[in-house]
C-alpha atoms as a PDB file:
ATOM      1  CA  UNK A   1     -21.140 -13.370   3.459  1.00  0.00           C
ATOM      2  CA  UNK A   2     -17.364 -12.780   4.473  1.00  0.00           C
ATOM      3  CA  UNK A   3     -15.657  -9.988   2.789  1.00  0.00           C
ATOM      4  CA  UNK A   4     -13.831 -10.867  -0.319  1.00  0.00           C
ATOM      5  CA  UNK A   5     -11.217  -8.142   0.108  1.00  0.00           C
ATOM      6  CA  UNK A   6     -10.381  -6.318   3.420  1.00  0.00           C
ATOM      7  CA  UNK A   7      -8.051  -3.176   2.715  1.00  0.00           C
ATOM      8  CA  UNK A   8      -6.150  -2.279   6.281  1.00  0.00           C
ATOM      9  CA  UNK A   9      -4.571   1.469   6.238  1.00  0.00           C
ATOM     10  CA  UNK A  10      -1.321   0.509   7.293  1.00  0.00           C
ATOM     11  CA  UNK A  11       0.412   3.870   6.508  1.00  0.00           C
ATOM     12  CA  UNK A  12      -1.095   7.008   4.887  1.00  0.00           C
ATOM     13  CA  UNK A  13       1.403   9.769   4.780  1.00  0.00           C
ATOM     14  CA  UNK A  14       3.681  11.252   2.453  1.00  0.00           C
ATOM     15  CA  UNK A  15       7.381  11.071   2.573  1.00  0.00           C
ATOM     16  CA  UNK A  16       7.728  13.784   5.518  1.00  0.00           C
ATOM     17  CA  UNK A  17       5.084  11.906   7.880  1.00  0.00           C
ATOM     18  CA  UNK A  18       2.090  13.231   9.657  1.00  0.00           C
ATOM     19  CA  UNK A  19       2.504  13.118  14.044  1.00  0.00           C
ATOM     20  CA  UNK A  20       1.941   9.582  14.832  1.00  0.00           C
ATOM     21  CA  UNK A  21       1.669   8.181  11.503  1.00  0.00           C
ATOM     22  CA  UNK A  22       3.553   5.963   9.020  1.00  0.00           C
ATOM     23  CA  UNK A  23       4.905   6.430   5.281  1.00  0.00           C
ATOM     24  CA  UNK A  24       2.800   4.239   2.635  1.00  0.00           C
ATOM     25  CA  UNK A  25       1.897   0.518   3.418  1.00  0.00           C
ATOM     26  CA  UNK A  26      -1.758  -1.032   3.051  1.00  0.00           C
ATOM     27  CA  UNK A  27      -2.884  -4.675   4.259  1.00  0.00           C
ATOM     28  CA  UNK A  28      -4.995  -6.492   1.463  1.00  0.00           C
ATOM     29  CA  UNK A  29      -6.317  -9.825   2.646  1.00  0.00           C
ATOM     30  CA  UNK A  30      -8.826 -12.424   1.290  1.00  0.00           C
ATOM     31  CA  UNK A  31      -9.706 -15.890   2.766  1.00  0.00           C
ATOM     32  CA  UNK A  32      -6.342 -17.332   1.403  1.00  0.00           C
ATOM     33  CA  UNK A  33      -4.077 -14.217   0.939  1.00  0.00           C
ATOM     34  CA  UNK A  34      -2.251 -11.609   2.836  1.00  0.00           C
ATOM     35  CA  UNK A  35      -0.688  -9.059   0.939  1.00  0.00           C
ATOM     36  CA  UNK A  36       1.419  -5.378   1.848  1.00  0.00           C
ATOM     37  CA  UNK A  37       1.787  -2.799  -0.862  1.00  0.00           C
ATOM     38  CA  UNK A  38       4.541  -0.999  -0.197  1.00  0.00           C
ATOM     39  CA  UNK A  39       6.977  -0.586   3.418  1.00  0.00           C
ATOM     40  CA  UNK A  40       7.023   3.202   4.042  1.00  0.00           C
ATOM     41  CA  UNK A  41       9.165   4.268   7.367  1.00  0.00           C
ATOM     42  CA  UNK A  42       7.018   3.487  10.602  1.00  0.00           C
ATOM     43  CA  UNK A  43       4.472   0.968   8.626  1.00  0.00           C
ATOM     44  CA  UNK A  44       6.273  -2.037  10.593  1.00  0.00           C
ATOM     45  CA  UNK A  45       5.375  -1.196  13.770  1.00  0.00           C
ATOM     46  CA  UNK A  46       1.562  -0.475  12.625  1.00  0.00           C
ATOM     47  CA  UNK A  47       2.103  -3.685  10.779  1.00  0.00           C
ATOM     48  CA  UNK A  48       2.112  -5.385  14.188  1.00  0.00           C
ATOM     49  CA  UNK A  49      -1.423  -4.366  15.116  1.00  0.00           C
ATOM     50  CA  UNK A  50      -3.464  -6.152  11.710  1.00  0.00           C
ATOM     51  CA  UNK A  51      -1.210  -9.187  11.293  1.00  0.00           C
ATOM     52  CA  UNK A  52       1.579 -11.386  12.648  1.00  0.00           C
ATOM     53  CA  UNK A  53       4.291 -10.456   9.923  1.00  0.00           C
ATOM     54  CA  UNK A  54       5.091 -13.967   8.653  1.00  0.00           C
ATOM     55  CA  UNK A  55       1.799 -14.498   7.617  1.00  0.00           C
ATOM     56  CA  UNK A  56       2.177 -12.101   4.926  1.00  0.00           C
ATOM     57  CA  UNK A  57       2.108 -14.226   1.781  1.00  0.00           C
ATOM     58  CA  UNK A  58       3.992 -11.443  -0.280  1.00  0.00           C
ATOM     59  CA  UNK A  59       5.270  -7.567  -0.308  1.00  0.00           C
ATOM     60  CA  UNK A  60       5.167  -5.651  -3.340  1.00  0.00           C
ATOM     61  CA  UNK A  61       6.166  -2.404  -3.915  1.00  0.00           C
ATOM     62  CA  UNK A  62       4.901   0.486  -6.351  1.00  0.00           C
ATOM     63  CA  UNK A  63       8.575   2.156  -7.064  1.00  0.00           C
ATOM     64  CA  UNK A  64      11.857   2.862  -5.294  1.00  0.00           C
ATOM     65  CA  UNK A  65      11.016   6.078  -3.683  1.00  0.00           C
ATOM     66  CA  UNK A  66      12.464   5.657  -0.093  1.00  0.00           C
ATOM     67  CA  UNK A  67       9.150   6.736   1.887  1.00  0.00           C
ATOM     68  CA  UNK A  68       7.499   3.157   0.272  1.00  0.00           C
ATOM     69  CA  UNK A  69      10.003   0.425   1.102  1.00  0.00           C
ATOM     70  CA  UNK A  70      12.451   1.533   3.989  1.00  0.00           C
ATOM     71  CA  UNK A  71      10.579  -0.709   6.514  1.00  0.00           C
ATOM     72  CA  UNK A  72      12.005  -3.638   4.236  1.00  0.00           C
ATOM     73  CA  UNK A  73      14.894  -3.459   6.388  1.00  0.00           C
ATOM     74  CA  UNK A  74      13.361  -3.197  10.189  1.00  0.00           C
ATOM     75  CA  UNK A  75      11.160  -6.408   8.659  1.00  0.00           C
ATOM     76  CA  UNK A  76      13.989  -7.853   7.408  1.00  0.00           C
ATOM     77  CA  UNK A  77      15.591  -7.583  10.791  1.00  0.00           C
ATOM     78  CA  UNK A  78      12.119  -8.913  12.165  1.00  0.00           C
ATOM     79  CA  UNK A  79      12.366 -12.497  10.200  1.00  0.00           C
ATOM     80  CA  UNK A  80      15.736 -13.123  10.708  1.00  0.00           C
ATOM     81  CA  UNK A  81      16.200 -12.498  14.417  1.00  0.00           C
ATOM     82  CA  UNK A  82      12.645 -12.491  15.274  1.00  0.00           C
ATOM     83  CA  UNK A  83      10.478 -13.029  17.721  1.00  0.00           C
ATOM     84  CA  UNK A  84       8.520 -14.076  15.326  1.00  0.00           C
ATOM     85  CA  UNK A  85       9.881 -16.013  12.511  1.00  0.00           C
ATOM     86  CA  UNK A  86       8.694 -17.745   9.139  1.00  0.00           C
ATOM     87  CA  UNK A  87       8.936 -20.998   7.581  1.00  0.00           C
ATOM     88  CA  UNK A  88      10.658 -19.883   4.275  1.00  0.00           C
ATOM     89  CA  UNK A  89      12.006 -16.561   2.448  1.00  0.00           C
ATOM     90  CA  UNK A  90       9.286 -13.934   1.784  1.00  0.00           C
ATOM     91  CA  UNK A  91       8.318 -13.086  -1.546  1.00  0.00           C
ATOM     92  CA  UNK A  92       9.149  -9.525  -1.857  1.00  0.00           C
ATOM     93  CA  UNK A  93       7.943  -7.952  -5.627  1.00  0.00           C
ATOM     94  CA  UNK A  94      10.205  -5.203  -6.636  1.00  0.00           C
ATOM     95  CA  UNK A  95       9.429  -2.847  -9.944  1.00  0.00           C
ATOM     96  CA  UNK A  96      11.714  -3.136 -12.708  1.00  0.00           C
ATOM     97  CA  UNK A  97      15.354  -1.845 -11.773  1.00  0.00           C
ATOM     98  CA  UNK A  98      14.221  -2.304  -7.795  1.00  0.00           C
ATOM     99  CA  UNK A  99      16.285  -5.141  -7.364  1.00  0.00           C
ATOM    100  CA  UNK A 100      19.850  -3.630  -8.132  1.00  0.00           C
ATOM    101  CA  UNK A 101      18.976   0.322  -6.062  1.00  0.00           C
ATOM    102  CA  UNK A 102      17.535  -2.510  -3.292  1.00  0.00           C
ATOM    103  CA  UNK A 103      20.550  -4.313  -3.408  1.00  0.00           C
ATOM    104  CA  UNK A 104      22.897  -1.425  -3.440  1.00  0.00           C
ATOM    105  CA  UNK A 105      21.589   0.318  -0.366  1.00  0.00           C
ATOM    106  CA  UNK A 106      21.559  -2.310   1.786  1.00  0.00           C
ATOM    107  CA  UNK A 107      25.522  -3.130   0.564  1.00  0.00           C
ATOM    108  CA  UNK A 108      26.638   0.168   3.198  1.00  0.00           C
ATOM    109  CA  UNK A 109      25.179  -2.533   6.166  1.00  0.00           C
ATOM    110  CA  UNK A 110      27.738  -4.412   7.982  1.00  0.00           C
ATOM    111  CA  UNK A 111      27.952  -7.960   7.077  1.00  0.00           C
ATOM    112  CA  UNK A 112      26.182 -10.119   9.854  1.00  0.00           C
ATOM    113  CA  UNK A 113      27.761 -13.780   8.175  1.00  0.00           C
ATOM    114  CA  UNK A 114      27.850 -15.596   4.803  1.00  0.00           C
ATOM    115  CA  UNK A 115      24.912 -15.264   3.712  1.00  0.00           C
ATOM    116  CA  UNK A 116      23.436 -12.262   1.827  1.00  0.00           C
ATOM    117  CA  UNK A 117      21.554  -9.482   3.762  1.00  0.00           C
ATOM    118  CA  UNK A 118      17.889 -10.101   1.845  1.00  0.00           C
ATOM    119  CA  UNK A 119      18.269 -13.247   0.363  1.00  0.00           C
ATOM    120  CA  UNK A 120      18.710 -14.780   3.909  1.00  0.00           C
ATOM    121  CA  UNK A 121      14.975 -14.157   4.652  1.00  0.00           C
ATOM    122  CA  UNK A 122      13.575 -12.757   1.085  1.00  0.00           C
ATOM    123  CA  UNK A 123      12.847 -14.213  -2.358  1.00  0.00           C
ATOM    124  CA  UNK A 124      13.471 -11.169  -3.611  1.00  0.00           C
ATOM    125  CA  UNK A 125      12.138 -10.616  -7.592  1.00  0.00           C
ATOM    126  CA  UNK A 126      11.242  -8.300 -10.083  1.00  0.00           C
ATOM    127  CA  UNK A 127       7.165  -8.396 -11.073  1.00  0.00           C
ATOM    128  CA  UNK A 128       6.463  -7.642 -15.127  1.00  0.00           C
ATOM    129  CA  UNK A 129       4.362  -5.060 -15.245  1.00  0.00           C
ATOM    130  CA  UNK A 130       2.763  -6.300 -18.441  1.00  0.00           C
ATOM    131  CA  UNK A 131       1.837  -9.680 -16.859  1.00  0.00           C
ATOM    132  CA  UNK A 132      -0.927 -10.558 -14.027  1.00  0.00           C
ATOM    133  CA  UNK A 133       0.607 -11.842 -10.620  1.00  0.00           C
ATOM    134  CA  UNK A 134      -1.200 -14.501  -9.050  1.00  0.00           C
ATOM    135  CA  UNK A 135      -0.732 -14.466  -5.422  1.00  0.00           C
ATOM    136  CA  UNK A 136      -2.998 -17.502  -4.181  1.00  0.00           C
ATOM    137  CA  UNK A 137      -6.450 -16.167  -4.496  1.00  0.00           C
ATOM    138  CA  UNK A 138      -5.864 -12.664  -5.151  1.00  0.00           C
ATOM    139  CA  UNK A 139      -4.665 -11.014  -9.069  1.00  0.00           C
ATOM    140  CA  UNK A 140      -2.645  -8.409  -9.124  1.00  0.00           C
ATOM    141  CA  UNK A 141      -2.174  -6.221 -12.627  1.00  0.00           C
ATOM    142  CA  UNK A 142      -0.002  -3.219 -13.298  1.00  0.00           C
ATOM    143  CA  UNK A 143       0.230  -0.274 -14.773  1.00  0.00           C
ATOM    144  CA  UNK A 144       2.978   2.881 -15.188  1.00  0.00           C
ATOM    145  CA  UNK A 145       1.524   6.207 -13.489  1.00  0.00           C
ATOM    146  CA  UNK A 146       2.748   9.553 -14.159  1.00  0.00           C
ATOM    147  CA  UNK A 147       5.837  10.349 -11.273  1.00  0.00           C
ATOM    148  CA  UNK A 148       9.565  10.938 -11.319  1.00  0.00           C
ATOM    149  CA  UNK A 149      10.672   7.764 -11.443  1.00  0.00           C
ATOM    150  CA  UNK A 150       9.155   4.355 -12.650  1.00  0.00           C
ATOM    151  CA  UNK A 151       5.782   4.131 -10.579  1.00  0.00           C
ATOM    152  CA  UNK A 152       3.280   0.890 -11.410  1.00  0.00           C
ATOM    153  CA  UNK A 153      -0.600   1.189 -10.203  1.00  0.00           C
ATOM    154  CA  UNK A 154      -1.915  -1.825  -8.703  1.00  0.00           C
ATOM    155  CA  UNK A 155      -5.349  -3.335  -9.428  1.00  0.00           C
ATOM    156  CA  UNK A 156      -5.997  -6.329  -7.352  1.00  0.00           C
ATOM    157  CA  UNK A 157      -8.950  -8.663  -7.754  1.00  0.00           C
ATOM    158  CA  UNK A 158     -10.773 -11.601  -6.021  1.00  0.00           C
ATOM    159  CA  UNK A 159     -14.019 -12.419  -7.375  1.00  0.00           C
ATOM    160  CA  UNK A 160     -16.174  -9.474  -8.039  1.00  0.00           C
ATOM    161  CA  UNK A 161     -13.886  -7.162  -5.826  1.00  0.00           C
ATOM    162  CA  UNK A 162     -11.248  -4.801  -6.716  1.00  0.00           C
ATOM    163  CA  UNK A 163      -9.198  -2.344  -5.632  1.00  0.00           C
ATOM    164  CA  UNK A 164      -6.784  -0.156  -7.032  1.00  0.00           C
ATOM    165  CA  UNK A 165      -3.983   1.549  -5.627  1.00  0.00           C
ATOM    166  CA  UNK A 166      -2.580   4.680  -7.558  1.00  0.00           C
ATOM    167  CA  UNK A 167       0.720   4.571  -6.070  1.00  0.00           C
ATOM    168  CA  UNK A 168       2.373   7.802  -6.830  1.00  0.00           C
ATOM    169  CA  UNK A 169       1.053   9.681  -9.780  1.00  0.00           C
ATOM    170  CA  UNK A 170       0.141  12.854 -11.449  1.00  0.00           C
ATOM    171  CA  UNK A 171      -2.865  12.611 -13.264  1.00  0.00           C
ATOM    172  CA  UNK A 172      -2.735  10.094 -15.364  1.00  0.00           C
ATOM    173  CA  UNK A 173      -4.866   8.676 -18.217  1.00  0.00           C
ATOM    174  CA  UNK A 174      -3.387   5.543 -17.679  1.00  0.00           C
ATOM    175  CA  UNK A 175      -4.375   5.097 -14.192  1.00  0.00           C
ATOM    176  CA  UNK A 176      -7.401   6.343 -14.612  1.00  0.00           C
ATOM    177  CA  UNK A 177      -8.058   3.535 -17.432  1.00  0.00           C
ATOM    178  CA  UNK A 178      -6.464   0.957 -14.731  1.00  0.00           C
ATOM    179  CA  UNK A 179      -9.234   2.136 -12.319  1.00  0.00           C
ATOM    180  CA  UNK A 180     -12.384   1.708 -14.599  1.00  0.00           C
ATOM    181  CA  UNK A 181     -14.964   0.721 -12.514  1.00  0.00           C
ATOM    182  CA  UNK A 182     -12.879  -0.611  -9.638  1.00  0.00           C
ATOM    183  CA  UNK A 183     -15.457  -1.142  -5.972  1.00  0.00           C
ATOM    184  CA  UNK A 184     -12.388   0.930  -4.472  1.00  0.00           C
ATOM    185  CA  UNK A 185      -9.826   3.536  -5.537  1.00  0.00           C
ATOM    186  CA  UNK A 186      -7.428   4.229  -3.047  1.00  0.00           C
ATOM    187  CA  UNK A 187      -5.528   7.379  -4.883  1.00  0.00           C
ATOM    188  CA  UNK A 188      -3.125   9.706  -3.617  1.00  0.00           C
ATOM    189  CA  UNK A 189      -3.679  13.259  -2.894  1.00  0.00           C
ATOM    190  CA  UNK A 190      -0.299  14.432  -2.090  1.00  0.00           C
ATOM    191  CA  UNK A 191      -0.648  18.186  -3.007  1.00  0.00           C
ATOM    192  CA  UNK A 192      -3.968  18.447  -0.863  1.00  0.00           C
ATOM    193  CA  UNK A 193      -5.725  21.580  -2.336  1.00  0.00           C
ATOM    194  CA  UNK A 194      -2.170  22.533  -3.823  1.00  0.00           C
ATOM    195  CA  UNK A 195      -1.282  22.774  -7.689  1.00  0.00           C
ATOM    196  CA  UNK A 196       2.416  21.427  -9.274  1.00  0.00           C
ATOM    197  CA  UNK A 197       3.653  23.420 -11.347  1.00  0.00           C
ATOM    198  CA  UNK A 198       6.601  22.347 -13.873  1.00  0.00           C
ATOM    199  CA  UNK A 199       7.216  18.344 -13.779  1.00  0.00           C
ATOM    200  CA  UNK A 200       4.405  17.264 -12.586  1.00  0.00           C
ATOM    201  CA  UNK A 201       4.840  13.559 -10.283  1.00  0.00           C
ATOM    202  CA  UNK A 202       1.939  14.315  -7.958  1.00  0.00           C
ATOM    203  CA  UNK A 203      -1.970  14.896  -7.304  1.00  0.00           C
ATOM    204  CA  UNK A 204      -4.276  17.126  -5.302  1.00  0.00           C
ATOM    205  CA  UNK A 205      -7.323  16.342  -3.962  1.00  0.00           C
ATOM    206  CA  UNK A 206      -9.621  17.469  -6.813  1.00  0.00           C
ATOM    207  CA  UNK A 207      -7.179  16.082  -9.233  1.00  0.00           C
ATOM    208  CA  UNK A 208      -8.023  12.355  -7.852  1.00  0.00           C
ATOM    209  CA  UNK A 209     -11.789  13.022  -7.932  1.00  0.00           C
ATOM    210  CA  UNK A 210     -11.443  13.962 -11.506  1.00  0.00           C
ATOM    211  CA  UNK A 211      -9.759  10.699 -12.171  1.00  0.00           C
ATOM    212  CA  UNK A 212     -12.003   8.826  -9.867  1.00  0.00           C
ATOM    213  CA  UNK A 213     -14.952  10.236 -11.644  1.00  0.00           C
ATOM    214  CA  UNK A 214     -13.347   9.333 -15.061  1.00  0.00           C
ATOM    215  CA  UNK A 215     -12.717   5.585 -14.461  1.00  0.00           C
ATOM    216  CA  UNK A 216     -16.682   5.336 -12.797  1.00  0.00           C
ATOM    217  CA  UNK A 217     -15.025   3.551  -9.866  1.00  0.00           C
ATOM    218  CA  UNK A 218     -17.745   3.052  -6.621  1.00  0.00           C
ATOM    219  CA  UNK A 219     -15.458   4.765  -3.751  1.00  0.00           C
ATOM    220  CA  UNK A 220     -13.059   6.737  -3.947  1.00  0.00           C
ATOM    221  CA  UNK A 221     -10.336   6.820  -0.889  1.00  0.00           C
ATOM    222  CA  UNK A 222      -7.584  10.354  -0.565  1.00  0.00           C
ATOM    223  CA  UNK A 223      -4.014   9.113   1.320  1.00  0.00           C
ATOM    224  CA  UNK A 224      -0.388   9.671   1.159  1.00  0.00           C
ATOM    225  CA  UNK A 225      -1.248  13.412   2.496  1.00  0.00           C
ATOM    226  CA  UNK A 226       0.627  15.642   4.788  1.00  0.00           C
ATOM    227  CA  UNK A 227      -0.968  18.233   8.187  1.00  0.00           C
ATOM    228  CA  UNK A 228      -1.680  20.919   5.556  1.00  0.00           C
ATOM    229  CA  UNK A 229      -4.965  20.566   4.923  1.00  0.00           C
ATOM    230  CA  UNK A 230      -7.989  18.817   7.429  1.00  0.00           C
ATOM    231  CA  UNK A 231      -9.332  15.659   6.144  1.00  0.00           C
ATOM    232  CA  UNK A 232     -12.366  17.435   5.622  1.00  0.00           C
ATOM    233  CA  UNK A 233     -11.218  19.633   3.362  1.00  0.00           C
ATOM    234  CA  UNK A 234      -9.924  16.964   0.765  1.00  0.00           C
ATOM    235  CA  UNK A 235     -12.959  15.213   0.976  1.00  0.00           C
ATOM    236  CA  UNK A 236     -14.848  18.473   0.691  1.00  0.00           C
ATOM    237  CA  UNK A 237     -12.680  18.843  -2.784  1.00  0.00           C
ATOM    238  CA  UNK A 238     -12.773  15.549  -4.266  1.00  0.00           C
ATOM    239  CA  UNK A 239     -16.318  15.860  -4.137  1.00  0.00           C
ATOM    240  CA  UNK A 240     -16.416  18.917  -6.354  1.00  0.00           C
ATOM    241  CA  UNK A 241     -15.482  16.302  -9.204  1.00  0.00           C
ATOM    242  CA  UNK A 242     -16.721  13.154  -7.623  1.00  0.00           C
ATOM    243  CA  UNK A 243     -20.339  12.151  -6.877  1.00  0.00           C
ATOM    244  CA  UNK A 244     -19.604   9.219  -5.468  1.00  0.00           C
ATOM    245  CA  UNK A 245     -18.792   8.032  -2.100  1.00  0.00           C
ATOM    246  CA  UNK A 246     -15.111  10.098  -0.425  1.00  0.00           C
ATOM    247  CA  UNK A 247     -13.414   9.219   2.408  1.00  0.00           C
ATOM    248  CA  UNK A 248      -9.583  10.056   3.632  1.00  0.00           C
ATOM    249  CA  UNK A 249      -7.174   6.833   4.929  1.00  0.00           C
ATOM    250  CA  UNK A 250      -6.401   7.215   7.966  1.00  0.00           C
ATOM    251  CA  UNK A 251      -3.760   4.073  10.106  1.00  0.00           C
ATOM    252  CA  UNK A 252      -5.797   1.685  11.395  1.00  0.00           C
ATOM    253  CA  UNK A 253      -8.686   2.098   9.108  1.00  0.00           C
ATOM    254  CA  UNK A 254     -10.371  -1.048   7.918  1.00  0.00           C
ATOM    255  CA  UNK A 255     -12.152  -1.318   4.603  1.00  0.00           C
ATOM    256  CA  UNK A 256     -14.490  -4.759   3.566  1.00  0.00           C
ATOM    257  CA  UNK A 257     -14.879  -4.733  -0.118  1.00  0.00           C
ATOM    258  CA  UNK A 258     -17.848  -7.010  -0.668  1.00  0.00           C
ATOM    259  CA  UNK A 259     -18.287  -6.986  -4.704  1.00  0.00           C
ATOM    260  CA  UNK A 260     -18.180  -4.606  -7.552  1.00  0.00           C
ATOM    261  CA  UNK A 261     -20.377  -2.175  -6.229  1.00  0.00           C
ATOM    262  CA  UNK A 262     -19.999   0.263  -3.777  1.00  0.00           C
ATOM    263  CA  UNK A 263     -20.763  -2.400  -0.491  1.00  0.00           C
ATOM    264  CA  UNK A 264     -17.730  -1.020   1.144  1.00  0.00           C
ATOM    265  CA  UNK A 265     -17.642  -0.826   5.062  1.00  0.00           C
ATOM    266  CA  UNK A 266     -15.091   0.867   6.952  1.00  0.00           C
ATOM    267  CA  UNK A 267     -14.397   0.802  10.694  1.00  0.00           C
ATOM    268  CA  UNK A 268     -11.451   1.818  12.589  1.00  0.00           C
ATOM    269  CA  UNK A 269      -9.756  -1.338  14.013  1.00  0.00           C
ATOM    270  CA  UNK A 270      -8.634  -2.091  17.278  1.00  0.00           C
ATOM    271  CA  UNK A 271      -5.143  -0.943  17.586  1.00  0.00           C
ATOM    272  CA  UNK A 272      -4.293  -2.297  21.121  1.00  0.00           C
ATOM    273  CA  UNK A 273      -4.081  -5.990  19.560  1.00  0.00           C
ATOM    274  CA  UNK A 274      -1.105  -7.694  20.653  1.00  0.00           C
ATOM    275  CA  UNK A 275       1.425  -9.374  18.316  1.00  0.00           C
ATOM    276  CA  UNK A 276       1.588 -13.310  18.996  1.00  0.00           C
ATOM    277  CA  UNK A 277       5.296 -13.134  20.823  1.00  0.00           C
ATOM    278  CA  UNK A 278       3.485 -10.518  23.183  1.00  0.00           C
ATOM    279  CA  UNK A 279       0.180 -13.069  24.108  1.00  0.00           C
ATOM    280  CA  UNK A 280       3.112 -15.846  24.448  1.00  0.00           C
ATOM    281  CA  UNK A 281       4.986 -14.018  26.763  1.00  0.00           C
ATOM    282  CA  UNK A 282       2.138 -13.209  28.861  1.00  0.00           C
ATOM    283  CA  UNK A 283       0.748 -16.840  28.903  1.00  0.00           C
ATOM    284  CA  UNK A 284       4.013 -18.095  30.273  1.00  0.00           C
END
């Protein structure tokens, strides 16, 4: 049986990124949907190596921190000039108040004509976060984590597969509630085997397998972390509040979510694939 979801680690660091690695963007595909959560800095180029960018059927990003959506504007620069180009403007989800800091920052470009730097090559909108979003086959829901600015969760479901992506959070009762019983939790573990003291906008390690072990969710997957700690050693503390399945995101990483249980494969894809303006080239 095909897999109903397949999650692809686009990008798994934090904002200052680990050597080699890009800022926060993951791949979720089904049969008849393509969909990137969040644009950190460097996810475009990894972007290149899962999928031929206009296939993506929409972005959407978690909040308007700059290490999840700067790559907006090297894609942006992608579908207008190419080489590979769509039929249509890109849906591109932005959380409430995205639209006007979007729109702001990318009024210090140079004008390149008439018409307006995203709306050229974007359908740019704001999603509800009270309100499912249907994107073909796959349901996306929302919810607000705990972070220094306005930060939504995303659960996203096809059939008896979910997975839910904590964005940026401290923990967070709502998250963990948003999680409950989800076949994958991909939560952050920015502060590694750190504490936050003060304003708290952040998780360790631990932290995420206590929420992970709160919302009974099947697997449990640590990203958006820096070179302090080894992988080991976050798996090594989620587990000290998590019984289930732990594994660290890594680029290039490939999950298959199968159902609601815990039939999750992983394998590390093949990184040397070539976009479709490279295999053209070379056919010619």
């Amino acid at each position: 049986m095909a897999a109903a979801i397949r999650l692809r680690v686009i990008g798994s660091s934090p904002s200052v990124q680990r050597p080699g690695r890009a800022c926060s963007c993951y791949l979720l595909r089904t049969r008849d949907s393509a969909v990137l959560f969040d644009m950190g800095s460097g996810a475009l180029g990894n972007l290149h190596a899962a999928i031929d960018y206009p296939q993506l059927d929409a972005v959407v990003i978690t909040h308007m921190h700059a290490d999840h959506f700067l790559d907006l504007i090297p894609l942006r620069y992608g579908l207008k000039y190419g080489p590979l180009l769509r039929d249509g403007r890109m849906p591109l989800y932005l959380p409430p108040g995205g639209e006007a800091m979007l729109r702001t920052f990318c009024s210090a470009f140079a004008p390149e004509g008439p018409s307006d730097f995203l709306d050229e090559v974007f359908n740019v909108k704001e999603y509800d976060p009270g309100a499912p979003l249907e994107v073909n086959d796959l349901r996306l829901t929302f919810r607000q984590t705990r972070h220094y600015i306005d930060t939504y969760a995303i659960r996203a479901e096809h059939g008896a597969a979910s997975v839910v992506y904590s964005g940026d959070t401290a923990p967070c009762d709502a998250v963990v509630d948003h999680a409950a019983n989800c076949s994958l939790f991909l939560c952050e573990a920015t502060l590694g085997l750190g504490r936050e003291e003060g304003l708290r906008g952040h998780t360790s390690a631990e932290e995420a397998g206590e929420m992970a072990h709160r919302a009974g969710v099947h697997r449990l997957v640590l990203t958006h972390y820096g070179t302090t700690y080894a992988p080991d050693e976050l798996e090594e503390a989620a587990q000290m509040a998590f019984e289930g399945r732990v594994s660290v995101a890594d680029d290039g990483v490939e999950l298959s979510i199968e159902g609601a249980s815990s039939a999750v494969s992983a394998r590390a894809s093949d990184r040397r694939r070539s976009p479709r303006w490279q295999l053209e080239e070379a056919q010619g």
